[in-house]
N, C-alpha and C. Protein backbone atom coordinates (compact mmCIF):
# COMPACT_ATOMS: atom_id res chain seq x y z
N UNK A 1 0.83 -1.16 0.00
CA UNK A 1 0.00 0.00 0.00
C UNK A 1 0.89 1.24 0.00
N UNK A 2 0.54 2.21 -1.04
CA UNK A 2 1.37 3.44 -1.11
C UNK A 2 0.99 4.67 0.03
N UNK A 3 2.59 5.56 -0.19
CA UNK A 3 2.01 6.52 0.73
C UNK A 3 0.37 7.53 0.12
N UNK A 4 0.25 7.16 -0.88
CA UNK A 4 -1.17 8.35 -1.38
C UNK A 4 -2.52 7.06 -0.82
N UNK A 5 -2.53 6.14 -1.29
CA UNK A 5 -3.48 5.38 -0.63
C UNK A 5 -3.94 5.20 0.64
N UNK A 6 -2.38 5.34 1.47
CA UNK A 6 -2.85 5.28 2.74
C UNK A 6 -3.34 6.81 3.44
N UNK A 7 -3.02 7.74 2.63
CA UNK A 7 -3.76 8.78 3.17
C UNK A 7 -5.07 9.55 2.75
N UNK A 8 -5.47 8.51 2.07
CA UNK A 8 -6.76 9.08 0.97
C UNK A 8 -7.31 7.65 2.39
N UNK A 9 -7.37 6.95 2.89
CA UNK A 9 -8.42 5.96 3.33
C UNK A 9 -8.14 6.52 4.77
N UNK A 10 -6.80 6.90 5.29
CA UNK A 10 -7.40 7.69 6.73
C UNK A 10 -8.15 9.30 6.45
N UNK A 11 -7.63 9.36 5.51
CA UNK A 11 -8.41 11.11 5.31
C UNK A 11 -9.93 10.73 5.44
N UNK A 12 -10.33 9.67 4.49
CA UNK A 12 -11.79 9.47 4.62
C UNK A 12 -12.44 8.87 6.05
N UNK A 13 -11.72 8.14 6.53
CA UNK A 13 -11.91 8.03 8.24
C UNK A 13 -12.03 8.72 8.80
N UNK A 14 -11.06 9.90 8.96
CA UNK A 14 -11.02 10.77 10.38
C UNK A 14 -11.77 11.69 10.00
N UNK A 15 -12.31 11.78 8.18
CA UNK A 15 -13.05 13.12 8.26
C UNK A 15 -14.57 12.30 9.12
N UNK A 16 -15.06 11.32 8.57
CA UNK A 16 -16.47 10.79 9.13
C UNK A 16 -16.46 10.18 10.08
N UNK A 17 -15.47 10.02 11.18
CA UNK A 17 -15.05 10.09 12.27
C UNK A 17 -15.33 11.44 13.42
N UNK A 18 -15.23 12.33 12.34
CA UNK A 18 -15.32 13.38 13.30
C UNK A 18 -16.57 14.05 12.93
N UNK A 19 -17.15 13.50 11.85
CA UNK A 19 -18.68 13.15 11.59
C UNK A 19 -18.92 14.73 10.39
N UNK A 20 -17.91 15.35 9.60
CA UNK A 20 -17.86 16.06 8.98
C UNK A 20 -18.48 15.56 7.73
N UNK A 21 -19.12 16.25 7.04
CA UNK A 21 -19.08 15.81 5.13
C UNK A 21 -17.95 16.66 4.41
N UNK A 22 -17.90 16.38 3.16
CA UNK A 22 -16.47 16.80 2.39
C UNK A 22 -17.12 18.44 2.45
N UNK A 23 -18.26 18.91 2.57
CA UNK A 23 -18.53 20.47 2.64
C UNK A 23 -18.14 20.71 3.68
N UNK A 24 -17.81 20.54 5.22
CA UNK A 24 -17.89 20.74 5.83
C UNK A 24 -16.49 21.02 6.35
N UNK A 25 -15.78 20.03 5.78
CA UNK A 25 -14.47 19.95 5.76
C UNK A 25 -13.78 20.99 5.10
N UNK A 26 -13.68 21.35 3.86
CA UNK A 26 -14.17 22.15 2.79
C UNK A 26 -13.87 23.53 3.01
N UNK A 27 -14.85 23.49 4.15
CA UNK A 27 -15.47 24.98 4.84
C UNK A 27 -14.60 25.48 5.90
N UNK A 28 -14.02 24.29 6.36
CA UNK A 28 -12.72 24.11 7.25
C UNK A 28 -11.62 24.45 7.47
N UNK A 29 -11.19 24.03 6.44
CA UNK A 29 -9.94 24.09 4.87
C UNK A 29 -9.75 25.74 4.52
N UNK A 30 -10.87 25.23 3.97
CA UNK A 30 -10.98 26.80 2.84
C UNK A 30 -10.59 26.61 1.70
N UNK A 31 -11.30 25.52 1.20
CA UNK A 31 -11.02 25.06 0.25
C UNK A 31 -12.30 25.02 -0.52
N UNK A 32 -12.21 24.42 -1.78
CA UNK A 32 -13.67 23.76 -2.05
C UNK A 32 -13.87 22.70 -2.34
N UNK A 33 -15.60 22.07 -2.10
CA UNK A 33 -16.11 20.88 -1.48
C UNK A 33 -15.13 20.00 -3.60
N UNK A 34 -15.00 20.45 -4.20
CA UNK A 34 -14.77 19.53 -5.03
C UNK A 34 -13.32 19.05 -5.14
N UNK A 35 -12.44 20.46 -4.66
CA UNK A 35 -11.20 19.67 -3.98
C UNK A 35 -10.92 18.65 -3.19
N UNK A 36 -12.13 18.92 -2.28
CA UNK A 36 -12.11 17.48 -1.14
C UNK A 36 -12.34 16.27 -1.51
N UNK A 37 -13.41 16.26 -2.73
CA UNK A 37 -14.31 15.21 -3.75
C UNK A 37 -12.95 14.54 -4.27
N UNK A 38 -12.28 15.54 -4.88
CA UNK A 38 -11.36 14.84 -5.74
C UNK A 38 -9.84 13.77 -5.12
N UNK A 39 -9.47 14.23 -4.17
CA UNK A 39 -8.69 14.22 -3.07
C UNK A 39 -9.19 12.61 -2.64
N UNK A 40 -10.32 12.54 -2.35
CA UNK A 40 -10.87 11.58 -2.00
C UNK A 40 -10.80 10.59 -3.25
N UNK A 41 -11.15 10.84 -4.51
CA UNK A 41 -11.21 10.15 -5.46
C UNK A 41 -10.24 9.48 -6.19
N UNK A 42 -8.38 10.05 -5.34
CA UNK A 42 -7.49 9.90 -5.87
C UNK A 42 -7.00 10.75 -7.04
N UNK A 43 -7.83 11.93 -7.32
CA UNK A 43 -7.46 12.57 -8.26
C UNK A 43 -6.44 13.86 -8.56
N UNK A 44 -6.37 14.10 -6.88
CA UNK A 44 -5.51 15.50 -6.50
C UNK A 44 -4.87 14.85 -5.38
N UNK A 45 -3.57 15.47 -5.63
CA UNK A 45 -2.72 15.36 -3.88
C UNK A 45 -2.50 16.51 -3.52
N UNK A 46 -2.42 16.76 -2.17
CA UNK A 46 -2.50 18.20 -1.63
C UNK A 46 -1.20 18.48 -1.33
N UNK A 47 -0.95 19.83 -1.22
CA UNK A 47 0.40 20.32 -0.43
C UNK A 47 0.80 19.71 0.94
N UNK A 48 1.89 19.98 1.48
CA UNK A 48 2.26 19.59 2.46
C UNK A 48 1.28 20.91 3.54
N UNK A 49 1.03 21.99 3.14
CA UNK A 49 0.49 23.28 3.44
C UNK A 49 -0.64 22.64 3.83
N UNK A 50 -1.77 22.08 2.78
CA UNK A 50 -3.02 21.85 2.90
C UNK A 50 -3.32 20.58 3.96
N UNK A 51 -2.37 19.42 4.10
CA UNK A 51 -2.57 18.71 4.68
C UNK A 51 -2.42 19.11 6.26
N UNK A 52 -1.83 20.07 6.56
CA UNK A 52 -1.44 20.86 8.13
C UNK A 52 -2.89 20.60 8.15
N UNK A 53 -3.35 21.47 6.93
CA UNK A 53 -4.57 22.13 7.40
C UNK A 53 -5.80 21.40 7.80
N UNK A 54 -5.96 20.11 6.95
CA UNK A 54 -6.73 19.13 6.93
C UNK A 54 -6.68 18.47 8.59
N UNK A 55 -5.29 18.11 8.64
CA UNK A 55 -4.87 17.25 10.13
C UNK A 55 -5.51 18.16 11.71
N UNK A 56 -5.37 19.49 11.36
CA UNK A 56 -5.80 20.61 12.15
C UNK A 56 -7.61 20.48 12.28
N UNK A 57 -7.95 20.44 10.91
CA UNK A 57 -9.57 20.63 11.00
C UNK A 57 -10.11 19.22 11.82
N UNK A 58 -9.55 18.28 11.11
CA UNK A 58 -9.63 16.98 11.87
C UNK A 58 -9.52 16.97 13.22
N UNK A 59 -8.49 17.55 14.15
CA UNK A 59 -7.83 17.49 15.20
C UNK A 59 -7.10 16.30 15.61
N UNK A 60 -6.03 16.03 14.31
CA UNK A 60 -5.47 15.53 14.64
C UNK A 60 -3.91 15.32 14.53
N UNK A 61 -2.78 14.67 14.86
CA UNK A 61 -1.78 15.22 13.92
C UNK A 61 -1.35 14.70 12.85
N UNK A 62 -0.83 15.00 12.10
CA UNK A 62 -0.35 15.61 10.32
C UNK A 62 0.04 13.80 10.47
N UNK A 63 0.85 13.06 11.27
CA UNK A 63 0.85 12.01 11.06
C UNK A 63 0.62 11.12 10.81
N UNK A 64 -1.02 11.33 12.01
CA UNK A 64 -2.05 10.30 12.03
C UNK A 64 -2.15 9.88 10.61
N UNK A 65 -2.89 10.81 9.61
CA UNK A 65 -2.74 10.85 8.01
C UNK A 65 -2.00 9.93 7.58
N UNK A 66 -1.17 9.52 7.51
CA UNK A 66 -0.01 8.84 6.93
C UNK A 66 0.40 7.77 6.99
N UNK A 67 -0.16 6.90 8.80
CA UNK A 67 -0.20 5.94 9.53
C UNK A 67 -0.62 4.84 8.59
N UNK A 68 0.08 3.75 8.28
CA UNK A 68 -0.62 2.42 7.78
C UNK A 68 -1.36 1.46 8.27
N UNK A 69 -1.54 2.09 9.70
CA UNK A 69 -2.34 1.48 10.29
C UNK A 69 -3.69 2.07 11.38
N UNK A 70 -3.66 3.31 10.62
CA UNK A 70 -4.44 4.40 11.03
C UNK A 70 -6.37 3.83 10.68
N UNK A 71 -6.62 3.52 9.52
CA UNK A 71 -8.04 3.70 9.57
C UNK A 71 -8.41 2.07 9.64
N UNK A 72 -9.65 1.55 9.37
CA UNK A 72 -9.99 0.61 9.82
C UNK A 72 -9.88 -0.49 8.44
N UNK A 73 -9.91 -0.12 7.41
CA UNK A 73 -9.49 -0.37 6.11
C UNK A 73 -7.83 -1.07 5.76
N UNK A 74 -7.22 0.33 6.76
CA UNK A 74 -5.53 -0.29 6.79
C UNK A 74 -5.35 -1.30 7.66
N UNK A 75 -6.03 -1.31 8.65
CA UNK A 75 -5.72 -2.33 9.69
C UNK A 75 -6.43 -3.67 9.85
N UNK A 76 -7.20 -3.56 8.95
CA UNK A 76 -7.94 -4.82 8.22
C UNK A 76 -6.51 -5.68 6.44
N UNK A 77 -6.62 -4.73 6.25
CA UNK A 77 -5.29 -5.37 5.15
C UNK A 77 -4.19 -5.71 6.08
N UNK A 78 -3.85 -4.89 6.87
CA UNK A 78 -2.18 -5.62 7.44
C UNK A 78 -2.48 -6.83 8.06
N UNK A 79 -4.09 -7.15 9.09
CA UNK A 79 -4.23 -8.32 9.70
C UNK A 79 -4.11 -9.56 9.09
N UNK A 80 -5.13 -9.32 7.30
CA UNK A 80 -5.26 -10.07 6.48
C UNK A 80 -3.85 -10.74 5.85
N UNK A 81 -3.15 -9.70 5.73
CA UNK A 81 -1.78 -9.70 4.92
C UNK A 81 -0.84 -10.72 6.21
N UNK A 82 -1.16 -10.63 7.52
CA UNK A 82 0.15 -10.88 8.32
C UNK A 82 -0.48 -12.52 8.79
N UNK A 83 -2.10 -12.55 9.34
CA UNK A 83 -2.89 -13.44 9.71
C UNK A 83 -3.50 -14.46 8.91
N UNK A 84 -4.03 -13.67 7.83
CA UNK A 84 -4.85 -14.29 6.69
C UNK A 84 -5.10 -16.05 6.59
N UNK A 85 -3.92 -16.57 6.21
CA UNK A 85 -3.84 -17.57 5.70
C UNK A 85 -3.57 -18.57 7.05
N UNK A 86 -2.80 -18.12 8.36
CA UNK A 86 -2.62 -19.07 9.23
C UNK A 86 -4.12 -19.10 9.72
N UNK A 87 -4.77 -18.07 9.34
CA UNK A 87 -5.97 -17.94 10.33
C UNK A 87 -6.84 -19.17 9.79
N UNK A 88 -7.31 -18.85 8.75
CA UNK A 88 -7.80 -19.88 7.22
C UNK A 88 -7.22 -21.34 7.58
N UNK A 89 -6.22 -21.80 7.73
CA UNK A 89 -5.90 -22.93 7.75
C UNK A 89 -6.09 -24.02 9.37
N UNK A 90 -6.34 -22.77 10.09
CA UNK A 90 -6.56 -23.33 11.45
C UNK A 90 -8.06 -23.22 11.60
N UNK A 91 -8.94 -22.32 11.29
CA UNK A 91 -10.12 -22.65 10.92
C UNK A 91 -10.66 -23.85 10.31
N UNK A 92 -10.24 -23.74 9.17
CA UNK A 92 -10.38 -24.69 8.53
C UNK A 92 -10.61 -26.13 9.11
N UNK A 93 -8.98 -26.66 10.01
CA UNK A 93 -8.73 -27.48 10.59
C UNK A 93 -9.85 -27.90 11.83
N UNK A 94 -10.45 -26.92 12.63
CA UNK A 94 -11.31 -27.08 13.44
C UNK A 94 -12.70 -27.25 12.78
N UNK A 95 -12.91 -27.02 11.39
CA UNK A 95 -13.96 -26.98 11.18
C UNK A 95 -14.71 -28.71 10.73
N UNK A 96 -13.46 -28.88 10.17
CA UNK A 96 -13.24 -30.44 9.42
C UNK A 96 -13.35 -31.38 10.66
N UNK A 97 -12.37 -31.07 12.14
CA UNK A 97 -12.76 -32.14 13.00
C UNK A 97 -14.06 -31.99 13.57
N UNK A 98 -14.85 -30.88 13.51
CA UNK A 98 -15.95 -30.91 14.18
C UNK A 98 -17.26 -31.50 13.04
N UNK A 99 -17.10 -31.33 12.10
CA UNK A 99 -17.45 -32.03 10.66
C UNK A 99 -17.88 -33.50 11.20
N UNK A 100 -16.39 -34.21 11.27
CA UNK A 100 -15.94 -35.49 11.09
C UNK A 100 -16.88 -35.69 13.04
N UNK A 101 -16.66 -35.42 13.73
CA UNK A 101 -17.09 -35.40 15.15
C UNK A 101 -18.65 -35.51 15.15
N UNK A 102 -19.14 -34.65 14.45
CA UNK A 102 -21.01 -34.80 14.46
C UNK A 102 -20.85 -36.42 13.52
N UNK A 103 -20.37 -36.17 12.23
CA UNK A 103 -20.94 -37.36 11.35
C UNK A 103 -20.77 -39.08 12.04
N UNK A 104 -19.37 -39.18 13.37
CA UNK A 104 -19.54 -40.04 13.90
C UNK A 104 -20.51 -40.35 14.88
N UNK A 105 -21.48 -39.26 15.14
CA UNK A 105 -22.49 -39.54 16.11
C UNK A 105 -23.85 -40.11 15.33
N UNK A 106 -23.74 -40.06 13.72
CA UNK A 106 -25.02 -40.70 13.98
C UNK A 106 -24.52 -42.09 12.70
């Protein structure tokens, strides 16, 4: 996951987190609502200037933004990415003996 991805999916977190819409944000900023639209859409990256500003309206810091493990999106891929498959295979495994466990009861 790149650094623009990961800050386009906490940007969209912490703004509806803090229960803002992109106007509102926008209004925040001092920007406009289609800058925010786009930003969101992957279509614009902001200054290092604008993002102060964003992290500020948010209340939060400039970092948080950036974190790969900041929104609930990122921290769902790293679990998947690190867990995924041991998880899957041990599931799995319990699922098959409990399978095999009923079918010997009848």
């Amino acid at each position: 996951m790149g650094i623009r991805h990961t800050f386009i999916e906490n940007l969209k977190y912490y703004r509806k987190k803090s229960g803002l819409t992109q106007e509102k944000l926008a209004e925040k900023v001092g920007m406009s609502t289609s800058y925010i639209g786009d930003m969101e859409a992957r279509e614009r990256f902001p200054s290092a200037e604008t993002i102060d500003k964003i992290a500020e309206a948010l209340n939060i810091k400039t970092v948080e933004l950036f974190d790969d493990r900041g929104s609930p999106r990122n921290v769902q891929s790293t679990f998947s990415y690190i867990y995924g498959k041991s998880l899957k295979d041990e599931l799995s495994k319990r699922i098959i003996k409990d399978i095999e466990y009923v079918c010997k009861m009848f």
